[in-house]
C-alpha atoms as a PDB file:
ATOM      1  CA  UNK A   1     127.011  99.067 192.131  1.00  0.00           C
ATOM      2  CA  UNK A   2     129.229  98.414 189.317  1.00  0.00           C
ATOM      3  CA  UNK A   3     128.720  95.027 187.878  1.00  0.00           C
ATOM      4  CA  UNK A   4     131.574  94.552 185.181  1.00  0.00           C
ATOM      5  CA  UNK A   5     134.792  96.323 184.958  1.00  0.00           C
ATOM      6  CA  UNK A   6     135.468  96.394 181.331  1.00  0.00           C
ATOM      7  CA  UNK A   7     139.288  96.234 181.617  1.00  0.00           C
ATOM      8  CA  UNK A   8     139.933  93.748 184.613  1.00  0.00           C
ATOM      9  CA  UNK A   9     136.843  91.392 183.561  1.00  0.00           C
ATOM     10  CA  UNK A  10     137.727  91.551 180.383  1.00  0.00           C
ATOM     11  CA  UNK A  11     137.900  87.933 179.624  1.00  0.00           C
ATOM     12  CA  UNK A  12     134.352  86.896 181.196  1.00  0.00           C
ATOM     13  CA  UNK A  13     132.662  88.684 177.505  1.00  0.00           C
ATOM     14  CA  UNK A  14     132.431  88.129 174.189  1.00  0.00           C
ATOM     15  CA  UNK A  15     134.406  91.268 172.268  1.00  0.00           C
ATOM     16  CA  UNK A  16     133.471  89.848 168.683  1.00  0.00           C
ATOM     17  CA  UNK A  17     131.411  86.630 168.543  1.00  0.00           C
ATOM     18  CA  UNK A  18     130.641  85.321 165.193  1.00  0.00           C
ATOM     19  CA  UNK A  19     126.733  85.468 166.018  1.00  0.00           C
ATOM     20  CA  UNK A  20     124.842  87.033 169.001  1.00  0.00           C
ATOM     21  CA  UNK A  21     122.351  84.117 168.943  1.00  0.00           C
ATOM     22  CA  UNK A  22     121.661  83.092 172.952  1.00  0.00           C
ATOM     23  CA  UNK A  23     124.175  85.819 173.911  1.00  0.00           C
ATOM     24  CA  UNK A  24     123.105  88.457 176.384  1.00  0.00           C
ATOM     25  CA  UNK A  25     124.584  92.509 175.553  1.00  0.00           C
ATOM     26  CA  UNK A  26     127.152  93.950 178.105  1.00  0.00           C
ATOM     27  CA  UNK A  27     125.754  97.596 178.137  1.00  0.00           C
ATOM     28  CA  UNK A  28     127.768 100.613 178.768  1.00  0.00           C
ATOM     29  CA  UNK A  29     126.729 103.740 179.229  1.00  0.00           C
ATOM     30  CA  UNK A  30     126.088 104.481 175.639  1.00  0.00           C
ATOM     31  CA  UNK A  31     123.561 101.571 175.274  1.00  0.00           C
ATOM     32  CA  UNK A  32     120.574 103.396 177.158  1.00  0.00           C
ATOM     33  CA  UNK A  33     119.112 106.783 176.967  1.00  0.00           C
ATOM     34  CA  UNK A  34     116.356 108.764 179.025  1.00  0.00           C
ATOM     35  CA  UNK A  35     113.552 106.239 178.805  1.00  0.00           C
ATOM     36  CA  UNK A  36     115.046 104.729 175.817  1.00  0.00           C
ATOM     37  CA  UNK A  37     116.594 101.497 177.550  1.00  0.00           C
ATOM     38  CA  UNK A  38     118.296  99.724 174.644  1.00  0.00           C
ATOM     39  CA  UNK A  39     120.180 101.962 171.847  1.00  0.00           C
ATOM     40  CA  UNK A  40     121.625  99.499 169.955  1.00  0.00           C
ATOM     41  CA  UNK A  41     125.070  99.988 170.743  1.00  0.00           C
ATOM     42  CA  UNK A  42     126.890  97.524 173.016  1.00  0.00           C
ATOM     43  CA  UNK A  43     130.496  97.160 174.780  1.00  0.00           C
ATOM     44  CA  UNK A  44     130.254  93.257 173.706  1.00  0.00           C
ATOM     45  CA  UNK A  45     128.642  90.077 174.735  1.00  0.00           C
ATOM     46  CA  UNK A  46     128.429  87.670 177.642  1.00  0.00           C
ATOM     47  CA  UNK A  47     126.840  84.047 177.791  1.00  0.00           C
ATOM     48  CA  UNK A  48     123.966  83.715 179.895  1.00  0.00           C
ATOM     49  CA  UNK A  49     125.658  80.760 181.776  1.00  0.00           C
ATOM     50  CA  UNK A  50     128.959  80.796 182.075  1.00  0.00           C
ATOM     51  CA  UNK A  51     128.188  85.531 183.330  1.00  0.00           C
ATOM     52  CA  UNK A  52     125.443  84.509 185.437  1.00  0.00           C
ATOM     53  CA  UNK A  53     127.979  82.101 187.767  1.00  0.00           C
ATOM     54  CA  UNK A  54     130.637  84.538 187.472  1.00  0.00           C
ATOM     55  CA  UNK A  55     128.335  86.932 189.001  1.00  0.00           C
ATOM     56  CA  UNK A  56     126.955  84.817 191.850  1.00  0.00           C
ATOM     57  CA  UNK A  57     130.305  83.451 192.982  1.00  0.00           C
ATOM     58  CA  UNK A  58     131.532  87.152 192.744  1.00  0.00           C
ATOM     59  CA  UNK A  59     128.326  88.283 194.537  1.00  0.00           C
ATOM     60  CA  UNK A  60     129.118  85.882 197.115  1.00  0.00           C
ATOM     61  CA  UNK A  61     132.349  87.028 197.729  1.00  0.00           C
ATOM     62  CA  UNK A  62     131.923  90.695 197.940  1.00  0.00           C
ATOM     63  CA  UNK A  63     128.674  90.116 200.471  1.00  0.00           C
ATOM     64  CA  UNK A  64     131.469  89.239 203.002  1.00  0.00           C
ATOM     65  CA  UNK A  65     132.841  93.081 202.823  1.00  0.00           C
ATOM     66  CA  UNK A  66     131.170  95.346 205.075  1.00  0.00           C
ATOM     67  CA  UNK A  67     131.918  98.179 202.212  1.00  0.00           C
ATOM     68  CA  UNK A  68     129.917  95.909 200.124  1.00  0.00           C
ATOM     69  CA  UNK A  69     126.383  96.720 199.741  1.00  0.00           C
ATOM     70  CA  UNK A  70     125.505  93.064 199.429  1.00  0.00           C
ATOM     71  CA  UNK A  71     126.201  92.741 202.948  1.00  0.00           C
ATOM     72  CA  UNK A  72     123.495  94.429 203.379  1.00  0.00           C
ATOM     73  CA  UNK A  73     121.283  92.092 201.380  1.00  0.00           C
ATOM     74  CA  UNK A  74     120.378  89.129 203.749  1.00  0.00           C
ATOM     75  CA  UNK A  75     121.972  85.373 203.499  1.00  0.00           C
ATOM     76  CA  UNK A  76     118.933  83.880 201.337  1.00  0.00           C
ATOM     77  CA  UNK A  77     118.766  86.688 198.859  1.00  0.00           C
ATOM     78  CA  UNK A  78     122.824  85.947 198.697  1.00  0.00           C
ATOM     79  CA  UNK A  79     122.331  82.259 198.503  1.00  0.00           C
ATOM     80  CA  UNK A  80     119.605  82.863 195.275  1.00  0.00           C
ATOM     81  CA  UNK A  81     120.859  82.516 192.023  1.00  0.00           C
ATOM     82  CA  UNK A  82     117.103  83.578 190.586  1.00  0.00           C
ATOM     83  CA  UNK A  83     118.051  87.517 192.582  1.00  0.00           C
ATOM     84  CA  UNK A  84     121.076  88.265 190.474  1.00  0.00           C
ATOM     85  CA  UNK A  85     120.561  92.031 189.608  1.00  0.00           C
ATOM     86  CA  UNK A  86     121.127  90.587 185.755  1.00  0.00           C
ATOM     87  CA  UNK A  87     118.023  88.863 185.666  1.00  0.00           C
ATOM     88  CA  UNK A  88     116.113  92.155 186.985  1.00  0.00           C
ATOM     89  CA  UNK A  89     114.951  95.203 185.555  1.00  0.00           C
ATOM     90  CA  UNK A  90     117.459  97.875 187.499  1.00  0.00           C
ATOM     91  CA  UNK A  91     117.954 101.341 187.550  1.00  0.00           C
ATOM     92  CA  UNK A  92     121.143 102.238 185.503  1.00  0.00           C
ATOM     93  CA  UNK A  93     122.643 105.983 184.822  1.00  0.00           C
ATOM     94  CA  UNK A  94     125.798 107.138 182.822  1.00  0.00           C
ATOM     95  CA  UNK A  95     128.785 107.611 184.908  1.00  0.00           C
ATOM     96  CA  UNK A  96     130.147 110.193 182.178  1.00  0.00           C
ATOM     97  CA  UNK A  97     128.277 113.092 182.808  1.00  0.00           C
ATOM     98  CA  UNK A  98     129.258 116.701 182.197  1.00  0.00           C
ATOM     99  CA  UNK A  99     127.246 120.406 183.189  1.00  0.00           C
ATOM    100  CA  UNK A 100     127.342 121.608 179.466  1.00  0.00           C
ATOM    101  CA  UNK A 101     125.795 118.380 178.119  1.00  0.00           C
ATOM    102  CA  UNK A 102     122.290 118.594 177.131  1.00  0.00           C
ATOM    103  CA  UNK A 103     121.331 116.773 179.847  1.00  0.00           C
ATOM    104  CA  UNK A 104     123.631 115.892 182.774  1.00  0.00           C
ATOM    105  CA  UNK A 105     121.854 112.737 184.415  1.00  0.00           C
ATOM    106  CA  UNK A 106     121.133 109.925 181.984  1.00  0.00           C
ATOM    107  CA  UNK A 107     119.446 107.276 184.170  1.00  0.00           C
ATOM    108  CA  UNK A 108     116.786 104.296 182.995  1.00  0.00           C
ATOM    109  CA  UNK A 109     115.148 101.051 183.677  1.00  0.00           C
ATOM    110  CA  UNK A 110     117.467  98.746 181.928  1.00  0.00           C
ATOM    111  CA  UNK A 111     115.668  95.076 180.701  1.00  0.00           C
ATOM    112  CA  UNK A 112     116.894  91.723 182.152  1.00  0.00           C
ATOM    113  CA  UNK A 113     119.162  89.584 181.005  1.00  0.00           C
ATOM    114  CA  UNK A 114     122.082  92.137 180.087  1.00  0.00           C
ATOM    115  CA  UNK A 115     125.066  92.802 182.370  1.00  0.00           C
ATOM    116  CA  UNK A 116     126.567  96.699 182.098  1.00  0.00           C
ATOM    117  CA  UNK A 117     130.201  97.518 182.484  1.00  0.00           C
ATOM    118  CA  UNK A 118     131.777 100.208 184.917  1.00  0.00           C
ATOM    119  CA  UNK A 119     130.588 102.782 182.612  1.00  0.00           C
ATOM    120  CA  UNK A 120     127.255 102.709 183.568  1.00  0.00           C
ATOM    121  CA  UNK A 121     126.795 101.901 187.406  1.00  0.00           C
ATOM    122  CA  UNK A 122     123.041 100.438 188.923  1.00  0.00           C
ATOM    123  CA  UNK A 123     121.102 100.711 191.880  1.00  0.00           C
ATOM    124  CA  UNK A 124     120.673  98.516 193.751  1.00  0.00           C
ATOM    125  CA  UNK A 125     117.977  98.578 196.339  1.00  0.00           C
ATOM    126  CA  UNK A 126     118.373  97.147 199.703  1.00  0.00           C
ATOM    127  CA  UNK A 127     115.526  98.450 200.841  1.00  0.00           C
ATOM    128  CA  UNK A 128     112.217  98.776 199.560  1.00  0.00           C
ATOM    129  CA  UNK A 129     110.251  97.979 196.579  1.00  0.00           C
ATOM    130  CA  UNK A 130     109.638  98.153 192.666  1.00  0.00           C
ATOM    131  CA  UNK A 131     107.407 101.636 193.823  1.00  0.00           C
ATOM    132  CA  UNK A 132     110.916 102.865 195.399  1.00  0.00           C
ATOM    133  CA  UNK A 133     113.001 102.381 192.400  1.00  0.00           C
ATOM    134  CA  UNK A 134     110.385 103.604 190.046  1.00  0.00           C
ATOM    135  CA  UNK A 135     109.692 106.846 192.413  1.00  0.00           C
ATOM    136  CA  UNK A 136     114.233 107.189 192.158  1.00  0.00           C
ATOM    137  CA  UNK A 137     113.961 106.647 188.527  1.00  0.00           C
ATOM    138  CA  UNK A 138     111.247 109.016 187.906  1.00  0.00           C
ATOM    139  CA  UNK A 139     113.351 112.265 190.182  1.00  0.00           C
ATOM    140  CA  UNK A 140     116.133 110.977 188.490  1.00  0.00           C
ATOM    141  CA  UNK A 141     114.582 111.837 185.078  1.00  0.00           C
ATOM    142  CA  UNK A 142     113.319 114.887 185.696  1.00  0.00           C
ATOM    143  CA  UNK A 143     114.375 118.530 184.907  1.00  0.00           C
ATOM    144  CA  UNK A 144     114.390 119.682 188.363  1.00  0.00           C
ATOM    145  CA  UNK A 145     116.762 116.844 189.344  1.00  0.00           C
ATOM    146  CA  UNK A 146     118.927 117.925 186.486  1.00  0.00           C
ATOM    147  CA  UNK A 147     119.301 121.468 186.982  1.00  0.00           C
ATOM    148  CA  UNK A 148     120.472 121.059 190.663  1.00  0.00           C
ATOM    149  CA  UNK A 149     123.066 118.023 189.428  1.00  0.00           C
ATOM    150  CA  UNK A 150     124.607 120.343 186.940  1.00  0.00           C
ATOM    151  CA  UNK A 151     125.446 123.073 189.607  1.00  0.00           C
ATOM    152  CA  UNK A 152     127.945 120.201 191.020  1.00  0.00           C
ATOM    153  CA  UNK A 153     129.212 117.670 188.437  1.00  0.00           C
ATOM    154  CA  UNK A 154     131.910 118.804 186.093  1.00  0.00           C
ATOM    155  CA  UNK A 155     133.111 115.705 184.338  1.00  0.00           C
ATOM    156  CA  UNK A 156     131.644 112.832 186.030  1.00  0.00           C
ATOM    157  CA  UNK A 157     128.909 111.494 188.225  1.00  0.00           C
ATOM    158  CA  UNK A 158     130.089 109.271 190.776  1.00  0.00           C
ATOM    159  CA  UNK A 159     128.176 107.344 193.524  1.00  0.00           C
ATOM    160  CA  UNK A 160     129.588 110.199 195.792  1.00  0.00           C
ATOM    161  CA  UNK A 161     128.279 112.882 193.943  1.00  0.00           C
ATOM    162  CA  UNK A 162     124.599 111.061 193.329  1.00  0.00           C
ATOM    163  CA  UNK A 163     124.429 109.455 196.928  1.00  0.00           C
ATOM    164  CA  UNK A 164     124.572 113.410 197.972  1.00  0.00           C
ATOM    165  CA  UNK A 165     121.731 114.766 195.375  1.00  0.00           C
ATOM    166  CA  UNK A 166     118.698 115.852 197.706  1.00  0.00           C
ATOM    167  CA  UNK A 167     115.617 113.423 196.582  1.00  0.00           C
ATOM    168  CA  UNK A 168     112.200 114.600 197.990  1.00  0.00           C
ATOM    169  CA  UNK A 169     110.886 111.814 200.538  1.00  0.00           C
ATOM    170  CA  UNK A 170     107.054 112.310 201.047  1.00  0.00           C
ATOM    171  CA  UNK A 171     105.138 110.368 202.683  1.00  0.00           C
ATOM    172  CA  UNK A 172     104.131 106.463 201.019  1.00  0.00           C
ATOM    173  CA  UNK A 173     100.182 107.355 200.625  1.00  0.00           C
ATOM    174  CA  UNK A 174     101.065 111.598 198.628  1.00  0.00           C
ATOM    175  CA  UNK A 175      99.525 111.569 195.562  1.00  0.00           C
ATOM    176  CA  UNK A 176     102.215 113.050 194.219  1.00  0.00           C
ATOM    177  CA  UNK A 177     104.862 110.628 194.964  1.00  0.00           C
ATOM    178  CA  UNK A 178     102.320 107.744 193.525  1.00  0.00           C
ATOM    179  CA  UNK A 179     102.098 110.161 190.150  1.00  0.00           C
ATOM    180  CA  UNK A 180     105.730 109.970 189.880  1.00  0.00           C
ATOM    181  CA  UNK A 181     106.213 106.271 190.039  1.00  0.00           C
ATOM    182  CA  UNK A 182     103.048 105.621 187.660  1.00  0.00           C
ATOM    183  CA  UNK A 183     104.665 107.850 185.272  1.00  0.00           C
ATOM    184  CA  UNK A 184     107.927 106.458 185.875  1.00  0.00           C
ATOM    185  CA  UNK A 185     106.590 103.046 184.957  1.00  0.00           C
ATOM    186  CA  UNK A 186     104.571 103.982 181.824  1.00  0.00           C
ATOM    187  CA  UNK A 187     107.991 105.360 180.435  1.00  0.00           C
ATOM    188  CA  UNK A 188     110.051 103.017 181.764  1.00  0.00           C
ATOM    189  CA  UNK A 189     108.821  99.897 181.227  1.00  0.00           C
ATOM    190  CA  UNK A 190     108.533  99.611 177.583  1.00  0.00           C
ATOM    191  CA  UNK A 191     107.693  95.774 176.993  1.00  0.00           C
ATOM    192  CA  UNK A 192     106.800  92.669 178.199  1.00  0.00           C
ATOM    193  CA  UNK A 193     110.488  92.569 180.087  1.00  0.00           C
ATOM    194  CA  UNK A 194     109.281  94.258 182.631  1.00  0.00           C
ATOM    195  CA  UNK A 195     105.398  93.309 183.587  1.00  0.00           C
ATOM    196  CA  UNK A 196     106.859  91.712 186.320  1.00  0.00           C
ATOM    197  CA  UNK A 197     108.108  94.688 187.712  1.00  0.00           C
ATOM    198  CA  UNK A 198     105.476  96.846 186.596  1.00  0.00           C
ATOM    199  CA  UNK A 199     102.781  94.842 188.304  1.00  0.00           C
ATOM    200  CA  UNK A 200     104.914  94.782 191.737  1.00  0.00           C
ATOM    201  CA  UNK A 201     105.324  98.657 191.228  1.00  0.00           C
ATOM    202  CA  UNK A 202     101.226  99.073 190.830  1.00  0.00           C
ATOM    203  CA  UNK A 203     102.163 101.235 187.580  1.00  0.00           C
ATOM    204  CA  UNK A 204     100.198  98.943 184.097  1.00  0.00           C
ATOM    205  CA  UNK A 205     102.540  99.082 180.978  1.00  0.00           C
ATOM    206  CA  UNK A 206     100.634 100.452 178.457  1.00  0.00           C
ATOM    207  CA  UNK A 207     101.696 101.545 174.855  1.00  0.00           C
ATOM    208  CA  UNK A 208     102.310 105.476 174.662  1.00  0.00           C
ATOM    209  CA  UNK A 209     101.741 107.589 171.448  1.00  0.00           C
ATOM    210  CA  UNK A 210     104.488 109.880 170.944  1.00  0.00           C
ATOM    211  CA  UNK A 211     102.162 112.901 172.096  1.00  0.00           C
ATOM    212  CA  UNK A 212     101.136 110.957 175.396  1.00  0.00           C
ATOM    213  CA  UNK A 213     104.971 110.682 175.959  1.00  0.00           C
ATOM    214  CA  UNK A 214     105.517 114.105 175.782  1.00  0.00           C
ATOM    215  CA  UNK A 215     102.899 114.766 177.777  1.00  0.00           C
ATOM    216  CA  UNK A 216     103.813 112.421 180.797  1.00  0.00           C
ATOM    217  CA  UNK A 217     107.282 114.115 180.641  1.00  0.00           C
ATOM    218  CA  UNK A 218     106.240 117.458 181.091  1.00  0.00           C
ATOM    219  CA  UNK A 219     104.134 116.190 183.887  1.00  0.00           C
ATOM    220  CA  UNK A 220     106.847 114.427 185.535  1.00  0.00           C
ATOM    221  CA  UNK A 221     108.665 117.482 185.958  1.00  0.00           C
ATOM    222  CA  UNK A 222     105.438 119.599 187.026  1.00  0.00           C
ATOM    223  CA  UNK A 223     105.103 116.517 189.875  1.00  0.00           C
ATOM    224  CA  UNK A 224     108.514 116.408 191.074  1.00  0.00           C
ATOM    225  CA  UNK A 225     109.221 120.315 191.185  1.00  0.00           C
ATOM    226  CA  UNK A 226     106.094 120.440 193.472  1.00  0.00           C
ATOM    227  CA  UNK A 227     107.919 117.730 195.719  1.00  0.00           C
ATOM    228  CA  UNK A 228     110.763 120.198 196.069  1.00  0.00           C
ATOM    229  CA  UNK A 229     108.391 122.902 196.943  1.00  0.00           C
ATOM    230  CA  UNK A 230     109.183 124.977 194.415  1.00  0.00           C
ATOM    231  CA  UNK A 231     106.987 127.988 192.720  1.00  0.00           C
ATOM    232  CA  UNK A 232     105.947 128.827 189.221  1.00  0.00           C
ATOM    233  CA  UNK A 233     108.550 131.220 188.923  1.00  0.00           C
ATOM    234  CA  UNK A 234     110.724 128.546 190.063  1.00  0.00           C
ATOM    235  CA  UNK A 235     110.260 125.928 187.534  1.00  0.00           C
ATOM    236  CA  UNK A 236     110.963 129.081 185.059  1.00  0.00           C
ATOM    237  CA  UNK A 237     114.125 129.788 186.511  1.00  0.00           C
ATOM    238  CA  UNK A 238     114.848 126.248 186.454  1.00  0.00           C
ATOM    239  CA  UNK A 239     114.072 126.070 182.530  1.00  0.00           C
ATOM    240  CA  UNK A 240     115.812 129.565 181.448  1.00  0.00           C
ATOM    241  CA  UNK A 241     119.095 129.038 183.059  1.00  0.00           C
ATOM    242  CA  UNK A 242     118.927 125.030 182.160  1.00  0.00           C
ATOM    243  CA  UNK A 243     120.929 124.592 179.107  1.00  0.00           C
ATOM    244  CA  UNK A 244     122.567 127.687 177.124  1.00  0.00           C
ATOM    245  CA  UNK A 245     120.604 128.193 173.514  1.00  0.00           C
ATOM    246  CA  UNK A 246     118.050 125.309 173.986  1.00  0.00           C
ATOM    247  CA  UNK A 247     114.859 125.564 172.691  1.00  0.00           C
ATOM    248  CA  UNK A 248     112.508 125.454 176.307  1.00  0.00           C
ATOM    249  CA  UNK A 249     109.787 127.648 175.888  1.00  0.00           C
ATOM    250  CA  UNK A 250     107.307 124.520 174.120  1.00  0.00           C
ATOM    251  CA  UNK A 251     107.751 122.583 177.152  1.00  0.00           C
ATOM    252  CA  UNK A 252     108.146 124.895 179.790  1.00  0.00           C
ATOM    253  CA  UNK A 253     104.530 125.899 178.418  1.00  0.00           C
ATOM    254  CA  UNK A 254     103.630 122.155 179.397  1.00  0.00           C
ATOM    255  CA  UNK A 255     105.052 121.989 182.372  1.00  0.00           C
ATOM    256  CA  UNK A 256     103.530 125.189 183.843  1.00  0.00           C
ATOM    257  CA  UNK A 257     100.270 124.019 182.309  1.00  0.00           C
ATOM    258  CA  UNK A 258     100.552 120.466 184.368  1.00  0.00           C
ATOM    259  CA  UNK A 259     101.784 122.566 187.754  1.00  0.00           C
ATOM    260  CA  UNK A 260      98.690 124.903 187.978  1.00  0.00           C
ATOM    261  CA  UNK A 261      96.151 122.057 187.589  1.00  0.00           C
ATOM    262  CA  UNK A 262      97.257 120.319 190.267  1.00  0.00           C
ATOM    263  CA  UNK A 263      96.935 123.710 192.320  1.00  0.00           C
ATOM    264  CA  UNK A 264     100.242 124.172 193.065  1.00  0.00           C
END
């Protein structure tokens, strides 16, 4: 979904306020990172009031298009101010994406209370729960994921090219699909923003050191290049031909070491 176009809605933010006091960010697609959710850097502001009934009454209109993927949300979700996307933690990526970037899918768990512009579409889930979007989020992140999205975007990633990326789909009760979204949600959720989502997506927020970050990545990718059935030699391939000149070999290393304990 894209929430605000930054041209045509224009007028419903704040360009340059004289103080950000009570205002809420508009992010773009510069404003998050890989499980860094708030850089710093905005498109401008919005007030919590006057965007949050712009959004509803807009919501409400575009859930009466069948193109609309409100319409597939039901009439009370619709008629609930307290479900606006805005005052959820969501699943963002970067719409500008390109192959010889370092990496080609930026997505992450953006905090409530901000509203994004064009540049940086969401998810939005009509199905399923927290444990869903984490499990997304955590593919989404990973190297495997990557590698296979830069065989097929060149200067963009649109909702045609993502809706067409193959995402593993084990079954609910694998252990490594419930690894994924419990590392998913120790990177993701980064502060008190999100405990309510963490505690519907079973995954605890904890603090991380930055070694125990490093380490969860490398795992992540281990996890979810198992879910595509891949090899050792594989995930090496993967890594090698990933980026031109980047320095791998450190956490290949890690990853391998995370894929042959599980006994892949």
């Amino acid at each position: 979904m894209r929430e605000l176009d930054a041209t045509n809605e224009k007028s419903e933010m704040i360009l340059d306020p004289p103080s950000t006091d009570g205002l809420w960010p508009v992010y773009k697609g510069a404003s998050f990172n890989l499980w860094q959710p708030d850089t710093g850097e905005y498109y401008a502001w919005a007030d919590p009031d006057h965007i949050t009934m712009y959004l509803f009454e807009k919501r409400q209109r575009q859930a009466s298009y069948a193109r609309s993927a409100f319409s597939e949300m039901s009439p009370e979700w619709i008629a609930d101010q307290s479900t606006l996307p805005c005052l959820q933690p969501r699943v963002a990526f970067r719409d500008v994406a390109r192959a010889t970037d370092s990496r080609t899918v930026i997505a992450c768990l953006v905090p409530p209370q901000v509203v994004i512009n064009h540049k940086a579409p969401y998810q939005l889930f009509s199905h399923g729960t927290a444990r869903d979007e984490a499990y997304v989020l955590g593919v989404l992140s990973s190297i495997p994921l990557d590698w296979y999205a830069r065989r097929v975007v060149e200067n963009g990633l649109s909702f045609h090219i993502l809706n067409a990326f193959p995402i593993p789909s084990p079954p609910k009760d694998d252990p490594r699909r419930r690894r994924v979204i419990e590392i998913a949600g120790a990177l993701g959720a980064v502060d008190e923003r999100y405990d309510g989502w963490v505690s519907e997506a079973g995954a605890p927020r904890r603090s991380l050191s930055d070694d125990e970050r490093t380490e969860l990545i490398a795992e992540l990718d281990a996890v979810v290049a198992q879910l595509y059935g891949l090899h050792e030699s594989d995930v090496a391939h993967i890594f090698e031909t990933f980026h031109e000149g980047w320095d791998y070999q450190d956490r290949l290393e890690r990853v391998l070491a995370h894929f042959a304990r599980s006994g892949a």
